[in-house]
C-alpha atoms as a PDB file:
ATOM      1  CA  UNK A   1      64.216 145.991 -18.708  1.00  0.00           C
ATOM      2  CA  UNK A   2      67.375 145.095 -16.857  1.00  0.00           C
ATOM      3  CA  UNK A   3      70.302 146.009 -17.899  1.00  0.00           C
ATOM      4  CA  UNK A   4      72.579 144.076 -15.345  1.00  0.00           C
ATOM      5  CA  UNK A   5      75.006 141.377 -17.109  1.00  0.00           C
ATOM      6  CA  UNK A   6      74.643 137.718 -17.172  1.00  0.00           C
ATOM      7  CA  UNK A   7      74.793 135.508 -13.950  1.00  0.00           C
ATOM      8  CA  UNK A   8      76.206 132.231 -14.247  1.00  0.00           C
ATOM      9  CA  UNK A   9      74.854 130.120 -11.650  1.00  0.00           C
ATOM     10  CA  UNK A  10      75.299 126.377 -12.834  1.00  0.00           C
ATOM     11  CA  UNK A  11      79.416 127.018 -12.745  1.00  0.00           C
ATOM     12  CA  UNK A  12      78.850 127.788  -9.054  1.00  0.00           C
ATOM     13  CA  UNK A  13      77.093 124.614  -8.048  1.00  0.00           C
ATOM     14  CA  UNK A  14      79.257 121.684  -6.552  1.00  0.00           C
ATOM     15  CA  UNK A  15      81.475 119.200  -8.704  1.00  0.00           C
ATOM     16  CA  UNK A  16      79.092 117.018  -7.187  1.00  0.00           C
ATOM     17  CA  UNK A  17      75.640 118.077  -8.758  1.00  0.00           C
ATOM     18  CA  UNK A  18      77.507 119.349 -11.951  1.00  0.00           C
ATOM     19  CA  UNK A  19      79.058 115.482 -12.233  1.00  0.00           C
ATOM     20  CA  UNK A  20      75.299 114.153 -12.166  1.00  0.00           C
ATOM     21  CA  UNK A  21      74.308 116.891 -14.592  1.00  0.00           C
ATOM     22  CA  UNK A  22      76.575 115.577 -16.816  1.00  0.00           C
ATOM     23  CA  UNK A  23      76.175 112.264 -16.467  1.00  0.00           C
ATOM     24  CA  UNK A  24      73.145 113.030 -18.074  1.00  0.00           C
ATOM     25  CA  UNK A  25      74.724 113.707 -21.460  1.00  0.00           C
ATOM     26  CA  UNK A  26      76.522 111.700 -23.745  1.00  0.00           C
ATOM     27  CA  UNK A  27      80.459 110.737 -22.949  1.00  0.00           C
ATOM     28  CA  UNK A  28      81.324 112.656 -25.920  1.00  0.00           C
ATOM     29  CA  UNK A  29      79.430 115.874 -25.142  1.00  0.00           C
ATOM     30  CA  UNK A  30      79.997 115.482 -21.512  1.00  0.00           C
ATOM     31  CA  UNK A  31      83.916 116.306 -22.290  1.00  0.00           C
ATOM     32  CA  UNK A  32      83.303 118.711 -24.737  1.00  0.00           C
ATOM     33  CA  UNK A  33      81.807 120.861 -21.539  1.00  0.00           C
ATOM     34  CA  UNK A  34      85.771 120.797 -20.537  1.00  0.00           C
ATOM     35  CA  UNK A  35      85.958 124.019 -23.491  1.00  0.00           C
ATOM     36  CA  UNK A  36      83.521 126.267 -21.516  1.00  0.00           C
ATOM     37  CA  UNK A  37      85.948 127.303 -18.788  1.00  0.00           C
ATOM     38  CA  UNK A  38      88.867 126.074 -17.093  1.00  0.00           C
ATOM     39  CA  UNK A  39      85.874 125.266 -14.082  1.00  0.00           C
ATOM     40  CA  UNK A  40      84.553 122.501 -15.650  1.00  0.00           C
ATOM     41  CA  UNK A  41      87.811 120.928 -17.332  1.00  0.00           C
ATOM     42  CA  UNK A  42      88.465 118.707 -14.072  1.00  0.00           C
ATOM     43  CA  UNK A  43      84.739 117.232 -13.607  1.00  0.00           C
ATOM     44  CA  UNK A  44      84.585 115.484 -16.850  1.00  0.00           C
ATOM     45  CA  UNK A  45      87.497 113.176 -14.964  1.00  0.00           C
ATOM     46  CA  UNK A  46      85.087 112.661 -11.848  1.00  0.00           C
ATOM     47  CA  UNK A  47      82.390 110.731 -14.436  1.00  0.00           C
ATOM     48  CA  UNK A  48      82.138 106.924 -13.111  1.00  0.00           C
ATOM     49  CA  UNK A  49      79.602 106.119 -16.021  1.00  0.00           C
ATOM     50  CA  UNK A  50      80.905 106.244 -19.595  1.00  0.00           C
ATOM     51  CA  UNK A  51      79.356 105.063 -23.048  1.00  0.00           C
ATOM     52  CA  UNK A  52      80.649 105.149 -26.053  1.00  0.00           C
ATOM     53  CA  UNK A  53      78.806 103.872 -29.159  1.00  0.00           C
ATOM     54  CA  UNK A  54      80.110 104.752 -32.875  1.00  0.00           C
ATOM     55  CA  UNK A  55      77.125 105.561 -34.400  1.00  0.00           C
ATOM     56  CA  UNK A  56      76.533 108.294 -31.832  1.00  0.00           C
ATOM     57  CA  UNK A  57      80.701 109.756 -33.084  1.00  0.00           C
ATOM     58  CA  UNK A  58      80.994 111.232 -36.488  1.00  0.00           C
ATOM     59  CA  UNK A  59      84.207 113.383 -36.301  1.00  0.00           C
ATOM     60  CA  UNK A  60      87.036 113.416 -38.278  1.00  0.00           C
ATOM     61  CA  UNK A  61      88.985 115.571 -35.592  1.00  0.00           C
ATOM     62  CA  UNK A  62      88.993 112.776 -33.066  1.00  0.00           C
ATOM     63  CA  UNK A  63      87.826 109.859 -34.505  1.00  0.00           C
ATOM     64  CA  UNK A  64      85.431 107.176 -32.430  1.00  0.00           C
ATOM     65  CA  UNK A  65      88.531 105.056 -31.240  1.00  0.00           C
ATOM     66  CA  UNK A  66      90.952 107.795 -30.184  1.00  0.00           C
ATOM     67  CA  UNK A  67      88.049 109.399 -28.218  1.00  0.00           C
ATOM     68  CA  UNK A  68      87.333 106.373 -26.203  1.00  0.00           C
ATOM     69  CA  UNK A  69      91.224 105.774 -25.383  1.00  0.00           C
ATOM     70  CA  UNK A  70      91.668 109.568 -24.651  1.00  0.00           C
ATOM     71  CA  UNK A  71      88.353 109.243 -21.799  1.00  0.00           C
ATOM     72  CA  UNK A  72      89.680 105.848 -20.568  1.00  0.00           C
ATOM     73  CA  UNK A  73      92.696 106.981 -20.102  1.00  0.00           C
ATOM     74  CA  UNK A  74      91.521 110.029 -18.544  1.00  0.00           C
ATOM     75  CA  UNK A  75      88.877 109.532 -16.608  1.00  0.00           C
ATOM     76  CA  UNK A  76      89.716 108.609 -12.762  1.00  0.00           C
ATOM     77  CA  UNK A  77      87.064 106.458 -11.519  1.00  0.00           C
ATOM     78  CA  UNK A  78      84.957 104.049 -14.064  1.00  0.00           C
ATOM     79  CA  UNK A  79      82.329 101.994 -12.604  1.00  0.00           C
ATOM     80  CA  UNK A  80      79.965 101.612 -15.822  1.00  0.00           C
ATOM     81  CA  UNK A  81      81.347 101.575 -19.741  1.00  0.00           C
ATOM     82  CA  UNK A  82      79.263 100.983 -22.546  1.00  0.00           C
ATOM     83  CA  UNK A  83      81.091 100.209 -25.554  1.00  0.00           C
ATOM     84  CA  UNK A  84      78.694 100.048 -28.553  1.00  0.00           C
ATOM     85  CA  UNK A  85      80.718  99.423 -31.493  1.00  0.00           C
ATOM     86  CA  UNK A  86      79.009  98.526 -34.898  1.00  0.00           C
ATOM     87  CA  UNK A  87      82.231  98.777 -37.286  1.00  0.00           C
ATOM     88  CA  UNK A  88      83.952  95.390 -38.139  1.00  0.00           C
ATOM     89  CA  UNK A  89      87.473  97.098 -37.062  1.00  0.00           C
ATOM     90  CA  UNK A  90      87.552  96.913 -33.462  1.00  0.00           C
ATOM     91  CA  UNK A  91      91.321  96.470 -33.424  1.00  0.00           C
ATOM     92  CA  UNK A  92      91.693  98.673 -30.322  1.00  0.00           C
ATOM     93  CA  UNK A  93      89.335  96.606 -28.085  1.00  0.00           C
ATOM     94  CA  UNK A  94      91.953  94.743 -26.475  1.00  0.00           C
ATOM     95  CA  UNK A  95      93.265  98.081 -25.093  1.00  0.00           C
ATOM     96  CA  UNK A  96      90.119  99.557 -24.029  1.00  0.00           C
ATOM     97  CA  UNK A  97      89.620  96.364 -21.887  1.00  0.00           C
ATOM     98  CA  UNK A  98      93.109  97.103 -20.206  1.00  0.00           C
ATOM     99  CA  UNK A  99      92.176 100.981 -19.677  1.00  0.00           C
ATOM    100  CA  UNK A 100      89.346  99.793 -17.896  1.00  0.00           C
ATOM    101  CA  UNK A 101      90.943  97.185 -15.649  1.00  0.00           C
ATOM    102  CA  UNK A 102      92.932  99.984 -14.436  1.00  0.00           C
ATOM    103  CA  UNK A 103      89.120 101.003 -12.780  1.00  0.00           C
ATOM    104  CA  UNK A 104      86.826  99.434 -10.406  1.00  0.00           C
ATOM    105  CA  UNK A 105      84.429  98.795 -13.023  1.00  0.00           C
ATOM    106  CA  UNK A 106      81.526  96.709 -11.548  1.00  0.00           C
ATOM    107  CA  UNK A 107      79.444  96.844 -15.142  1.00  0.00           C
ATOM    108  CA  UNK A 108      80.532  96.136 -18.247  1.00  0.00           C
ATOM    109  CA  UNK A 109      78.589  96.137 -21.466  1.00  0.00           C
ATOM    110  CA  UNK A 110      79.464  95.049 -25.195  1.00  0.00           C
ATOM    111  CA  UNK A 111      77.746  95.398 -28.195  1.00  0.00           C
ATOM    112  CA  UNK A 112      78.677  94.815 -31.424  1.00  0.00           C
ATOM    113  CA  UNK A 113      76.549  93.904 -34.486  1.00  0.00           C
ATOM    114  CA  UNK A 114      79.732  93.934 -37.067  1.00  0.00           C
ATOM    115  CA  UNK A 115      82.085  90.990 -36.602  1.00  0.00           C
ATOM    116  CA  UNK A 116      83.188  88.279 -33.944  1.00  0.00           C
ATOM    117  CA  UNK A 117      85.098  89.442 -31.732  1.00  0.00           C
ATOM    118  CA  UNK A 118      87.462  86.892 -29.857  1.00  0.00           C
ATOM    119  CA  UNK A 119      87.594  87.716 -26.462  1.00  0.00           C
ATOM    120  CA  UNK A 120      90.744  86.931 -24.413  1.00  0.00           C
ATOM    121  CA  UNK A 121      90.267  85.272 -21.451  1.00  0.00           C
ATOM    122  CA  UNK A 122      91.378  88.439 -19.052  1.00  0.00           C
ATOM    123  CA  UNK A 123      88.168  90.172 -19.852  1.00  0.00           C
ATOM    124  CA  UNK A 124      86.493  87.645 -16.993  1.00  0.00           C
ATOM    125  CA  UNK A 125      89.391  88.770 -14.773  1.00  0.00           C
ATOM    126  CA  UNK A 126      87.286  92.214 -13.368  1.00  0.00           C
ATOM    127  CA  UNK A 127      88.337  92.398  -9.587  1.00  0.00           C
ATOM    128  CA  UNK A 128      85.276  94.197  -8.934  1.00  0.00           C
ATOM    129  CA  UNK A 129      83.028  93.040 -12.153  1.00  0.00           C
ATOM    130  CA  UNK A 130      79.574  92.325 -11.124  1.00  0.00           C
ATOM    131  CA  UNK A 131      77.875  92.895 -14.583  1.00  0.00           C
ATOM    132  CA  UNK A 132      79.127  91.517 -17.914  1.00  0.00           C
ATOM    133  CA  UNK A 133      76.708  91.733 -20.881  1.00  0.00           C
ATOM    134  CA  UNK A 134      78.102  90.666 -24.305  1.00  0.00           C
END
């Protein structure tokens, strides 16, 4: 049997092939990798595709809408968001559409099976925007 301690290999791959690990995983367990070492704290920023949908986010520490402001906001390069929302309060959705114009997103998808939600016109206003799905 060997005794000789664990290796861990994964840490040493490149931000590169650890990004498209994680891009594998949900957004919200995708950023709780950022807790296993002060390694991986910086990729979770390097993710260009992010989805978020509140039936997937049961947690009273960070609650569905602060997480998806605290990744927008975080994050430095978005080029895909999913927002799946299927509460009737989507009172922050507004400001998620300005986090993301701050991005070159080029696809945008909405879903929400709750309420109507009245769309400003600036949500057509994507420089880069070649998907929109409603």
């Amino acid at each position: 049997m060997d005794n000789s301690p664990p290796v861990d290999r994964i840490s040493h791959l490149p931000d590169d092939i650890l990004c498209i690990i994680l891009s594998f995983l949900s957004t919200k367990f995708a950023f709780t990798t950022t807790v296993l070492s002060k390694r991986w704290k910086p990729l979770c920023k390097l993710l260009t595709s992010l989805s978020f949908n509140d039936k997937l986010v049961d947690d009273e520490f960070l609650p569905f809408w602060d997480l998806v402001d605290t990744v927008t906001l975080s994050t430095q390069l978005i080029k895909t968001l999913y927002l799946s929302c299927h509460s009737p309060n989507w009172h922050r959705f507004d400001s998620w559409i300005g986090n993301a114009k701050r991005h070159p997103v080029e696809n945008l998808q909405i879903t929400n099976t709750a309420c109507v939600i009245h769309l400003c016109p600036s949500i057509f206003r994507f420089p880069l925007l070649v998907v929109l799905k409603l």
